[in-house]
PDB file of N, CA and C in Angstrom:
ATOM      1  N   UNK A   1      -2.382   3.216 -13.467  1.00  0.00           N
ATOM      2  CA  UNK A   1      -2.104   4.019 -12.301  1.00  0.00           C
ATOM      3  C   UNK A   1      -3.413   4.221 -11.553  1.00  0.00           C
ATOM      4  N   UNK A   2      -3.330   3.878 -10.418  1.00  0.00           N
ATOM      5  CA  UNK A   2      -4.358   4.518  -9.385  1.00  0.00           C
ATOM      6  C   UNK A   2      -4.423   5.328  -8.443  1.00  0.00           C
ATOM      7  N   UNK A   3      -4.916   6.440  -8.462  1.00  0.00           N
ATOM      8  CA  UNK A   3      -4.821   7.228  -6.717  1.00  0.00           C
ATOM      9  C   UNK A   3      -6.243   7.136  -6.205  1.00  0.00           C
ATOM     10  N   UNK A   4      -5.675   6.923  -5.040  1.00  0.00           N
ATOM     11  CA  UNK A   4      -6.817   6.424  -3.664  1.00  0.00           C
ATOM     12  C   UNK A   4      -8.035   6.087  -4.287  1.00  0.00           C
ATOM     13  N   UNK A   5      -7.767   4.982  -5.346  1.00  0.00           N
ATOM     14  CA  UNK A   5      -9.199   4.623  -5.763  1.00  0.00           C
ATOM     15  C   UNK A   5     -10.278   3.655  -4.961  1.00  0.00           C
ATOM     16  N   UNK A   6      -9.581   3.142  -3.827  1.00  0.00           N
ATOM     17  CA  UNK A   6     -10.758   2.672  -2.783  1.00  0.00           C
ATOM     18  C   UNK A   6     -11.416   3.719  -2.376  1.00  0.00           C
ATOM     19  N   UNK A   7     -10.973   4.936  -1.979  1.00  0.00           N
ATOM     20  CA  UNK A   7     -11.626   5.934  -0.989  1.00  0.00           C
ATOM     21  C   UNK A   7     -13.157   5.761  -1.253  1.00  0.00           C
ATOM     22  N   UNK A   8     -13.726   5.321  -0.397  1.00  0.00           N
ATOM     23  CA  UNK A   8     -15.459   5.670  -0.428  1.00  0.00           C
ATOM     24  C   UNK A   8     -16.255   4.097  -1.007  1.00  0.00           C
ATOM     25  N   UNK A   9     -15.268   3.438  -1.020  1.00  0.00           N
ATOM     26  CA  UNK A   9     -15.948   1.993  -1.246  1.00  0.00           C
ATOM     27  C   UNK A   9     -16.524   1.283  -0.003  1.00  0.00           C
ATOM     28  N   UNK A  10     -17.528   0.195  -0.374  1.00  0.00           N
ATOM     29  CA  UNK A  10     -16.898  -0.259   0.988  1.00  0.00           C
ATOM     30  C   UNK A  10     -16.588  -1.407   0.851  1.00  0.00           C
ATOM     31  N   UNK A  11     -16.838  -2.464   2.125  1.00  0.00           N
ATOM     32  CA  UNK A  11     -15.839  -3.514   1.857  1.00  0.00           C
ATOM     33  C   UNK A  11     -15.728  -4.565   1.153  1.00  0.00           C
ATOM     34  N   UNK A  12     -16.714  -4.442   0.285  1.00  0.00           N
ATOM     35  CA  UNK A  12     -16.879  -5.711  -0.604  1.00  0.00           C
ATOM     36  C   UNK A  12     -16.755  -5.088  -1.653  1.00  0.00           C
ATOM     37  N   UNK A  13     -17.054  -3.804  -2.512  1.00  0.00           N
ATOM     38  CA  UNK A  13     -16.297  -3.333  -3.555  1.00  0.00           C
ATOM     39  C   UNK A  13     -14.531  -3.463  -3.333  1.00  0.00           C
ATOM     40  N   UNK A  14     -14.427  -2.743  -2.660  1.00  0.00           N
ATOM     41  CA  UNK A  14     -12.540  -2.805  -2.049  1.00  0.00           C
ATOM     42  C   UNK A  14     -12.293  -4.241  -2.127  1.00  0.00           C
ATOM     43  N   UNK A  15     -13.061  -4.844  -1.632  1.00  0.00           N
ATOM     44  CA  UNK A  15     -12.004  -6.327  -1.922  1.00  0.00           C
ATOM     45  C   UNK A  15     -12.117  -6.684  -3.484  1.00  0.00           C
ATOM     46  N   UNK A  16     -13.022  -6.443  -4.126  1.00  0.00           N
ATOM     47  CA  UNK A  16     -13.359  -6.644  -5.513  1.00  0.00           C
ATOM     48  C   UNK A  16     -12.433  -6.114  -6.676  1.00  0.00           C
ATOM     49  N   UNK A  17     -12.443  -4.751  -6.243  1.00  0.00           N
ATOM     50  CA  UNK A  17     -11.138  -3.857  -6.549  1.00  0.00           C
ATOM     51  C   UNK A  17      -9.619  -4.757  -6.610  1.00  0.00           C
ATOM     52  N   UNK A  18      -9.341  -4.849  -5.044  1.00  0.00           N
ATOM     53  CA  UNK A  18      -8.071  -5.800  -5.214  1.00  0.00           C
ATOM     54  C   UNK A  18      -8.231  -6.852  -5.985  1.00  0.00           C
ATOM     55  N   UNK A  19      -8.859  -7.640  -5.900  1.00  0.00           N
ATOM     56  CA  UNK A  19      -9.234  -8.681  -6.659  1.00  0.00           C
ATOM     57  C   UNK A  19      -8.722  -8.250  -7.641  1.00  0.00           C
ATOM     58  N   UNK A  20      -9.581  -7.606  -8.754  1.00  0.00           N
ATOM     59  CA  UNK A  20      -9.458  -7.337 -10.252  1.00  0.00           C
ATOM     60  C   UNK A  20      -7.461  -6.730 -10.364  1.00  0.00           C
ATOM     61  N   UNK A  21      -6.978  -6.059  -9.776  1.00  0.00           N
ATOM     62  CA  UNK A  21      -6.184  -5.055  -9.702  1.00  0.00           C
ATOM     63  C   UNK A  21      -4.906  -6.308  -9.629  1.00  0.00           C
ATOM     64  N   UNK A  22      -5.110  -7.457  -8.636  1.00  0.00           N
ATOM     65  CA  UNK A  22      -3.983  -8.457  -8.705  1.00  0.00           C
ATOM     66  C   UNK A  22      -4.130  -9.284  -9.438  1.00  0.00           C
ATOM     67  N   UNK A  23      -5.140  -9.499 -10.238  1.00  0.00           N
ATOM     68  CA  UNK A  23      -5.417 -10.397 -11.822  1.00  0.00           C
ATOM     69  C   UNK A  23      -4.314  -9.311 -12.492  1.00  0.00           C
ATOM     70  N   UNK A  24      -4.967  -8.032 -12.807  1.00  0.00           N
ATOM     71  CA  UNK A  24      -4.007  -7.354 -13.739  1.00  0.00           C
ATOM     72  C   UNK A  24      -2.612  -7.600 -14.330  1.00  0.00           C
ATOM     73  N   UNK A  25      -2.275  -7.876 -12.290  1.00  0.00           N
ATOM     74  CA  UNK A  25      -0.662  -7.493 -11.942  1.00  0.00           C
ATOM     75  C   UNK A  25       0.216  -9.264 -12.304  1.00  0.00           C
ATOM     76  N   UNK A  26      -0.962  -9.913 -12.087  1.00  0.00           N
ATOM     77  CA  UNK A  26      -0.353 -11.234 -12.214  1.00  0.00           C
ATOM     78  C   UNK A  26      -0.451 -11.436 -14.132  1.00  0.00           C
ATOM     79  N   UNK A  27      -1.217 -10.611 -14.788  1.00  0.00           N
ATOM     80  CA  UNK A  27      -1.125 -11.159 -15.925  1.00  0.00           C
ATOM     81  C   UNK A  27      -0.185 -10.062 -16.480  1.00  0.00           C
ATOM     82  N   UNK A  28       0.823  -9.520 -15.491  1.00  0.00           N
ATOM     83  CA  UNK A  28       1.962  -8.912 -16.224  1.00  0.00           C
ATOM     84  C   UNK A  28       2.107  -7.766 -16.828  1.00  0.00           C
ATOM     85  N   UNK A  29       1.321  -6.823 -16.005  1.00  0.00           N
ATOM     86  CA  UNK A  29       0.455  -5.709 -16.529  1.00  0.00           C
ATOM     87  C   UNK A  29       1.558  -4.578 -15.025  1.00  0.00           C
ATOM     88  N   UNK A  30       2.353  -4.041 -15.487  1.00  0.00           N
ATOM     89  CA  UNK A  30       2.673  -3.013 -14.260  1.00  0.00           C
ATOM     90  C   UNK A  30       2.097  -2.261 -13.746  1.00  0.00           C
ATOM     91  N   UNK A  31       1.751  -2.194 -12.398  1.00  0.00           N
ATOM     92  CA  UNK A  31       0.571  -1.342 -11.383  1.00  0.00           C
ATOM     93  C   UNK A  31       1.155  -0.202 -10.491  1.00  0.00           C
ATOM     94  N   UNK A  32       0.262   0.985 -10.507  1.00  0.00           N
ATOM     95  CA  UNK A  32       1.401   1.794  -9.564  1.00  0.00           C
ATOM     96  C   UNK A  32      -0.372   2.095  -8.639  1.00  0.00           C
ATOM     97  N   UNK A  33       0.107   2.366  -7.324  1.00  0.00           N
ATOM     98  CA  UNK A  33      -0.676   2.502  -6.548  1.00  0.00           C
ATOM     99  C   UNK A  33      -0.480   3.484  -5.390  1.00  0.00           C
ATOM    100  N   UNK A  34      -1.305   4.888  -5.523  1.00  0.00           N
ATOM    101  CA  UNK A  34      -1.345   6.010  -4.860  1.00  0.00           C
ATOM    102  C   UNK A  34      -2.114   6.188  -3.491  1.00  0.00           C
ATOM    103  N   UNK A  35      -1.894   6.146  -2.442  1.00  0.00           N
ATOM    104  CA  UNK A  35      -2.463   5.427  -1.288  1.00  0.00           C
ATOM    105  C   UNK A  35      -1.823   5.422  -0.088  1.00  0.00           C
ATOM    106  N   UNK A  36      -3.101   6.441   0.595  1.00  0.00           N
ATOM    107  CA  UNK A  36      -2.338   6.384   2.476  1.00  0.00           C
ATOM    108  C   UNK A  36      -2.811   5.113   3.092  1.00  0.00           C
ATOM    109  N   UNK A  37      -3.762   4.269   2.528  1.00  0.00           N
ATOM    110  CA  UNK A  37      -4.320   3.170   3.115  1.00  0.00           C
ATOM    111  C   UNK A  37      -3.168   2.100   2.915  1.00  0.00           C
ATOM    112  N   UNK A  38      -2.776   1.054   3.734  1.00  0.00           N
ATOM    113  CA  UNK A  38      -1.942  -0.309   3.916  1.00  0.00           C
ATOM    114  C   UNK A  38      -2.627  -1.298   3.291  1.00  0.00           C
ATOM    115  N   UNK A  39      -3.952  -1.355   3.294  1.00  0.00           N
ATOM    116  CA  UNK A  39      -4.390  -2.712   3.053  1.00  0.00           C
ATOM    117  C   UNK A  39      -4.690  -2.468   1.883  1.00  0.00           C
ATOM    118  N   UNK A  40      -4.354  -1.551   0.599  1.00  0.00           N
ATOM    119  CA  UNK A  40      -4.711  -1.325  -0.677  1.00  0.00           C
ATOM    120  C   UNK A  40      -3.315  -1.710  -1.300  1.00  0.00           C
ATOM    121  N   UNK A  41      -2.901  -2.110  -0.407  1.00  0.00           N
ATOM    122  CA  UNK A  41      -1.460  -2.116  -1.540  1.00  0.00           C
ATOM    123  C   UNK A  41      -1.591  -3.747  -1.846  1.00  0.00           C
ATOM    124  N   UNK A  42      -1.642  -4.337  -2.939  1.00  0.00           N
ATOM    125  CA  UNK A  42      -1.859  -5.640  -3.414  1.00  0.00           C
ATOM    126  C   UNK A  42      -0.377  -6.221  -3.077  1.00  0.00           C
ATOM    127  N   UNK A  43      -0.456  -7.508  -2.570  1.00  0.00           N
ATOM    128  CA  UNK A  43       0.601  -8.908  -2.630  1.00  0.00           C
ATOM    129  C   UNK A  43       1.542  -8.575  -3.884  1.00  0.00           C
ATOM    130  N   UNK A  44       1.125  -8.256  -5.044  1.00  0.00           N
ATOM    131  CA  UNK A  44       1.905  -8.576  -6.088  1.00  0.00           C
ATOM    132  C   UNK A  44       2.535  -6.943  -6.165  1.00  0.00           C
ATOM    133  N   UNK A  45       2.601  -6.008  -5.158  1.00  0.00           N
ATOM    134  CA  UNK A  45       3.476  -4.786  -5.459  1.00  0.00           C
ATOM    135  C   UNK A  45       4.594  -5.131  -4.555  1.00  0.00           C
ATOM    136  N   UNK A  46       5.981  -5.339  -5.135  1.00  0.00           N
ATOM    137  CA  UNK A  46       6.946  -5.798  -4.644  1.00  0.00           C
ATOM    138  C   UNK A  46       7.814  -3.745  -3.726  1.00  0.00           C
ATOM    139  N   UNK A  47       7.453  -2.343  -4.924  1.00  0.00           N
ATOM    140  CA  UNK A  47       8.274  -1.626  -4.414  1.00  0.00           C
ATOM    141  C   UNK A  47       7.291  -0.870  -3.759  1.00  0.00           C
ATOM    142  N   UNK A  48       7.468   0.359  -2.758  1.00  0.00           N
ATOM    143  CA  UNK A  48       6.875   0.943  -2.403  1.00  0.00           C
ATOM    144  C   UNK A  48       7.838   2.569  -2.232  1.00  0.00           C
ATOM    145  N   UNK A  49       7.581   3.792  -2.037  1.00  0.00           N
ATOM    146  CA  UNK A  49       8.382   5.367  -2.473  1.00  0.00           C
ATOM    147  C   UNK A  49       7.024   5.981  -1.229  1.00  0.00           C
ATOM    148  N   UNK A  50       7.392   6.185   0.078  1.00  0.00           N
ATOM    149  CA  UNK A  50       7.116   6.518   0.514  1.00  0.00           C
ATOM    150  C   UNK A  50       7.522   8.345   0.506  1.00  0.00           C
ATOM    151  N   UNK A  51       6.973   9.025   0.623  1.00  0.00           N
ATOM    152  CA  UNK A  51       6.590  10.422   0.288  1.00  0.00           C
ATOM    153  C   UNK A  51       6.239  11.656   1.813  1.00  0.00           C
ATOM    154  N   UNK A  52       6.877  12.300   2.265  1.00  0.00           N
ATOM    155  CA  UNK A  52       6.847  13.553   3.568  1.00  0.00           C
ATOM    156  C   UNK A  52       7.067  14.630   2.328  1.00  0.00           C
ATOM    157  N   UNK A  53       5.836  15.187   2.801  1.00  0.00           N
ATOM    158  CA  UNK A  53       6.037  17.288   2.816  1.00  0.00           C
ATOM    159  C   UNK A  53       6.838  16.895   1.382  1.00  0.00           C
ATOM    160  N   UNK A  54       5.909  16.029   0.126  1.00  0.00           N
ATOM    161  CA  UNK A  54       6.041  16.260  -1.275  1.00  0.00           C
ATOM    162  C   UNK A  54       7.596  16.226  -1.749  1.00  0.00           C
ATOM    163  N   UNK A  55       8.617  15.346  -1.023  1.00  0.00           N
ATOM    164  CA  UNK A  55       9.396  14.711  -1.068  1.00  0.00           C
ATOM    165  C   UNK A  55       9.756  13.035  -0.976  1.00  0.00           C
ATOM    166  N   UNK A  56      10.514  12.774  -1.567  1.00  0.00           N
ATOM    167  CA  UNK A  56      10.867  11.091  -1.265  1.00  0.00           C
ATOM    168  C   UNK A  56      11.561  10.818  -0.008  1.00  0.00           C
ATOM    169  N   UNK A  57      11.192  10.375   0.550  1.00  0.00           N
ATOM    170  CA  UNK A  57      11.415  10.037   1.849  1.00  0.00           C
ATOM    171  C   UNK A  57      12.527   8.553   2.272  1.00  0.00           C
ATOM    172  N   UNK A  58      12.006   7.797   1.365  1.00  0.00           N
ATOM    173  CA  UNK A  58      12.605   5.964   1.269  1.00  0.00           C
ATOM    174  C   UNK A  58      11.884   5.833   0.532  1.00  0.00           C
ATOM    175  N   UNK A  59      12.871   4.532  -0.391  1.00  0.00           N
ATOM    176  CA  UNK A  59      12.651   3.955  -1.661  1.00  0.00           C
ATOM    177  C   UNK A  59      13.499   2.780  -1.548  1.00  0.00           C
ATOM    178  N   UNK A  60      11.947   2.020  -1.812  1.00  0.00           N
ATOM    179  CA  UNK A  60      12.860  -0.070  -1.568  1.00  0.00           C
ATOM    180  C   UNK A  60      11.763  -0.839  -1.418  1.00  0.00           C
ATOM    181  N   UNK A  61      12.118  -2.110  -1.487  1.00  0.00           N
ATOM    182  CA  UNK A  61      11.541  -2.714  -0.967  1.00  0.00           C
ATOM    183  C   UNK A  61      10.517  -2.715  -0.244  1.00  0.00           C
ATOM    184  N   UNK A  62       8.903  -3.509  -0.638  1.00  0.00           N
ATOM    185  CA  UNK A  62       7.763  -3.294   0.633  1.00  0.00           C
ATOM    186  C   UNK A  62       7.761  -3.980   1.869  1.00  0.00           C
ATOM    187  N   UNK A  63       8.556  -4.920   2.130  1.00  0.00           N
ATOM    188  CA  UNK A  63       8.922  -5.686   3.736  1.00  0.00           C
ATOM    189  C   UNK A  63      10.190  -5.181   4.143  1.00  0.00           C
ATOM    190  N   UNK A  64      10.702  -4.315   3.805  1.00  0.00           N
ATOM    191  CA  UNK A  64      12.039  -3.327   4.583  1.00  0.00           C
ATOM    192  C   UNK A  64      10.829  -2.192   4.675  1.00  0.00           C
ATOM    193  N   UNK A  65      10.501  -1.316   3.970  1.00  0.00           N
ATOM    194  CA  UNK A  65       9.468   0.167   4.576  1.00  0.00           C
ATOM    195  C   UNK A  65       8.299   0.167   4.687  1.00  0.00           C
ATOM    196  N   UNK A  66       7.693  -1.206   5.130  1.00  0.00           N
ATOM    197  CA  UNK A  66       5.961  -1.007   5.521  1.00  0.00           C
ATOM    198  C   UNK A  66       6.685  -1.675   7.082  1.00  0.00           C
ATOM    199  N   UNK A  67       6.814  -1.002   7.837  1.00  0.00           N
ATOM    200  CA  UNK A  67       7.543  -1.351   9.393  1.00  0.00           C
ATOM    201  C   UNK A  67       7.002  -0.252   9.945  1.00  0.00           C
ATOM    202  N   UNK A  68       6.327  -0.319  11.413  1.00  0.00           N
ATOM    203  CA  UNK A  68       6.490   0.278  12.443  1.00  0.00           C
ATOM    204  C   UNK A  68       7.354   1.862  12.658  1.00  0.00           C
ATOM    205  N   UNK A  69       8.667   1.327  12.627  1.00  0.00           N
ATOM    206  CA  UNK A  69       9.559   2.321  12.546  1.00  0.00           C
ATOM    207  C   UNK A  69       9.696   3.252  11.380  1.00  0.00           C
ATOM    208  N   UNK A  70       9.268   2.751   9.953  1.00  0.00           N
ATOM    209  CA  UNK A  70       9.300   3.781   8.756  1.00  0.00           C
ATOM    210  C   UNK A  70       8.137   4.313   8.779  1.00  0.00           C
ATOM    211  N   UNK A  71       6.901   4.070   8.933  1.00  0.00           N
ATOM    212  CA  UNK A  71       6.059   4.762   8.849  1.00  0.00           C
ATOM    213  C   UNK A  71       5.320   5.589   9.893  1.00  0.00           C
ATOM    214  N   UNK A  72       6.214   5.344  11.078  1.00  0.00           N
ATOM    215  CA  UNK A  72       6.274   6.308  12.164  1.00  0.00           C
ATOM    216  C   UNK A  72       6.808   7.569  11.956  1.00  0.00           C
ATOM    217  N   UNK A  73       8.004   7.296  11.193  1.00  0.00           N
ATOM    218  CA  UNK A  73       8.693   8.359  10.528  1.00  0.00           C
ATOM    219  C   UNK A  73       7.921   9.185   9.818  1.00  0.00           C
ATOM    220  N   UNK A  74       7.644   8.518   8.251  1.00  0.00           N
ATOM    221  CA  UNK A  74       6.993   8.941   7.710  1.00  0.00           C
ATOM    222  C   UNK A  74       5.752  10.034   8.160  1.00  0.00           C
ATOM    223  N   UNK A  75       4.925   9.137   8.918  1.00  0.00           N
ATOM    224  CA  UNK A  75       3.455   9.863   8.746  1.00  0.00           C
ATOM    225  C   UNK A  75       4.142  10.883  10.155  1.00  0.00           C
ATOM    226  N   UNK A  76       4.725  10.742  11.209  1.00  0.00           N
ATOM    227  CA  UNK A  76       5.129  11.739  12.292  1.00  0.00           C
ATOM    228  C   UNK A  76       4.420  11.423  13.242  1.00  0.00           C
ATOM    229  N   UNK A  77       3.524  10.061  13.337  1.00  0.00           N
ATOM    230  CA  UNK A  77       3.081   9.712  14.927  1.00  0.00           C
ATOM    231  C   UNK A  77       3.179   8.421  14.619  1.00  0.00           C
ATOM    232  N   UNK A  78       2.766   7.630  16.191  1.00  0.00           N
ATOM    233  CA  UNK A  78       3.155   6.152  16.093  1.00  0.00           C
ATOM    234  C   UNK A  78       2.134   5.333  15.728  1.00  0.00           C
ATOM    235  N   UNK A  79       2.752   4.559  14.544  1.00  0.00           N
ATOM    236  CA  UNK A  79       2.511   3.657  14.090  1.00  0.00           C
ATOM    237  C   UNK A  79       2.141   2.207  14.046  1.00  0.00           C
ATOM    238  N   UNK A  80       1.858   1.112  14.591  1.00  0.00           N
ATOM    239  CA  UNK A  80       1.988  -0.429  14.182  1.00  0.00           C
ATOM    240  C   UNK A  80       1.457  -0.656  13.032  1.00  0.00           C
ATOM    241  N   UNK A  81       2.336  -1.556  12.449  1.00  0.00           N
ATOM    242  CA  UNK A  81       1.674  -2.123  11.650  1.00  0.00           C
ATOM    243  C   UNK A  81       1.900  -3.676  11.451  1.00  0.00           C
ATOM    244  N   UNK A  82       0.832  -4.619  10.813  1.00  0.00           N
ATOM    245  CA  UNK A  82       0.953  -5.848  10.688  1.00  0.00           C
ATOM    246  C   UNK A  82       0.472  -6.157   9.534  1.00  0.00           C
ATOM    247  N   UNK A  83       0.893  -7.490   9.416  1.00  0.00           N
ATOM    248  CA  UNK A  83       0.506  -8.773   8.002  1.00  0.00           C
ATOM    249  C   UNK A  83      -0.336  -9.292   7.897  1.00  0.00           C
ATOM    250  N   UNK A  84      -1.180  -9.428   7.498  1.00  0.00           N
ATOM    251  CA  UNK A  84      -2.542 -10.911   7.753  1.00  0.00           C
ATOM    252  C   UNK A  84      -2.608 -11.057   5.830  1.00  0.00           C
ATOM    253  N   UNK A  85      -1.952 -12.589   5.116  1.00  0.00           N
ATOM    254  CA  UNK A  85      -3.174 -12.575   4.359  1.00  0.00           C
ATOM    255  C   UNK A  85      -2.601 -12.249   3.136  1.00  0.00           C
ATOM    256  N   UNK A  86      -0.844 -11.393   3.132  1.00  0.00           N
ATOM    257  CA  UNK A  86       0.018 -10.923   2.453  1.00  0.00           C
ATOM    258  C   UNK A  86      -0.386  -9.301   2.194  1.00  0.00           C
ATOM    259  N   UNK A  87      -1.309  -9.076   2.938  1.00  0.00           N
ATOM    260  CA  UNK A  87      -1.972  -7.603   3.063  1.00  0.00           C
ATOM    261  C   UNK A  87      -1.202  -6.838   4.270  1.00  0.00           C
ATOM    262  N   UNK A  88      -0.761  -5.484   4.185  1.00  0.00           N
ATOM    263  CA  UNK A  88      -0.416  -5.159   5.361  1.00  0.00           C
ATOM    264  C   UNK A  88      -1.323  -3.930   6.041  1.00  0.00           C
ATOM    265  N   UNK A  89      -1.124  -4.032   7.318  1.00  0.00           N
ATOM    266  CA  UNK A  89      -2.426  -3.380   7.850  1.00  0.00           C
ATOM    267  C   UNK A  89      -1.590  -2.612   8.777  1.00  0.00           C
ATOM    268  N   UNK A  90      -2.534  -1.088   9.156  1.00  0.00           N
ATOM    269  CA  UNK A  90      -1.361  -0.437  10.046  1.00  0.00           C
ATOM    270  C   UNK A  90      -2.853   0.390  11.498  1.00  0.00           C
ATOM    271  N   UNK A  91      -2.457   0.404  12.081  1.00  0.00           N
ATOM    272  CA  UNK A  91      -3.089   1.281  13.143  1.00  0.00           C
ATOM    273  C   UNK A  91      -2.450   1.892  14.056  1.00  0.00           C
TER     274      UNK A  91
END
C-alpha cells in the first residue's frame, strides 16, 4: 500500500518510483495506490475508488473514471484530463 508516496520527489525519483512499483505489480504482487496525483497511478492498476467528503463516490474501472467528466465531479472544478504513455495526466 502506498499513500502519496511521490509527494516531494522529483522527477527522476518519481519516475524511479513507478518504475520499481510496476516491476512489483507485473511480478504479481497486488498494489493499492493513495493519490490525488494522475500520473502516479501505474499502467498495471486496472481499478480505481474515487473518494468526495470521505465517501465513495465511483467504483470501476480506470478508463470509464479517469474522464474529464468524473473527475470534474469528483474534485468540484473543471477538469481535463489526458493519456500519454499509458499514464494519465489531468490539468
Amino acid at each position: 500500500m502506498l499513500d502519496e508516496v511521490a509527494n516531494s520527489l522529483d522527477l527522476r525519483a518519481a519516475h524511479q518510483l513507478r518504475e520499481m512499483t510496476r516491476a512489483i505489480a507485473q511480478a504479481g504482487t497486488a498494489i493499492v495506490i493513495v493519490t490525488h496525483n494522475l500520473s502516479e497511478i501505474i499502467p498495471e492498476i486496472d481499478r480505481v475508488i474515487l473518494l468526495r467528503d470521505g465517501k465513495v463516490l465511483d467504483d470501476g474501472p480506470k478508463a470509464r473514471l479517469l474522464t474529464s467528466e468524473t473527475l470534474t465531479r469528483a474534485f468540484g472544478l473543471p477538469i481535463e484530463v489526458g493519456q500519454r504513455g499509458g499514464y494519465f495526466h489531468a490539468w
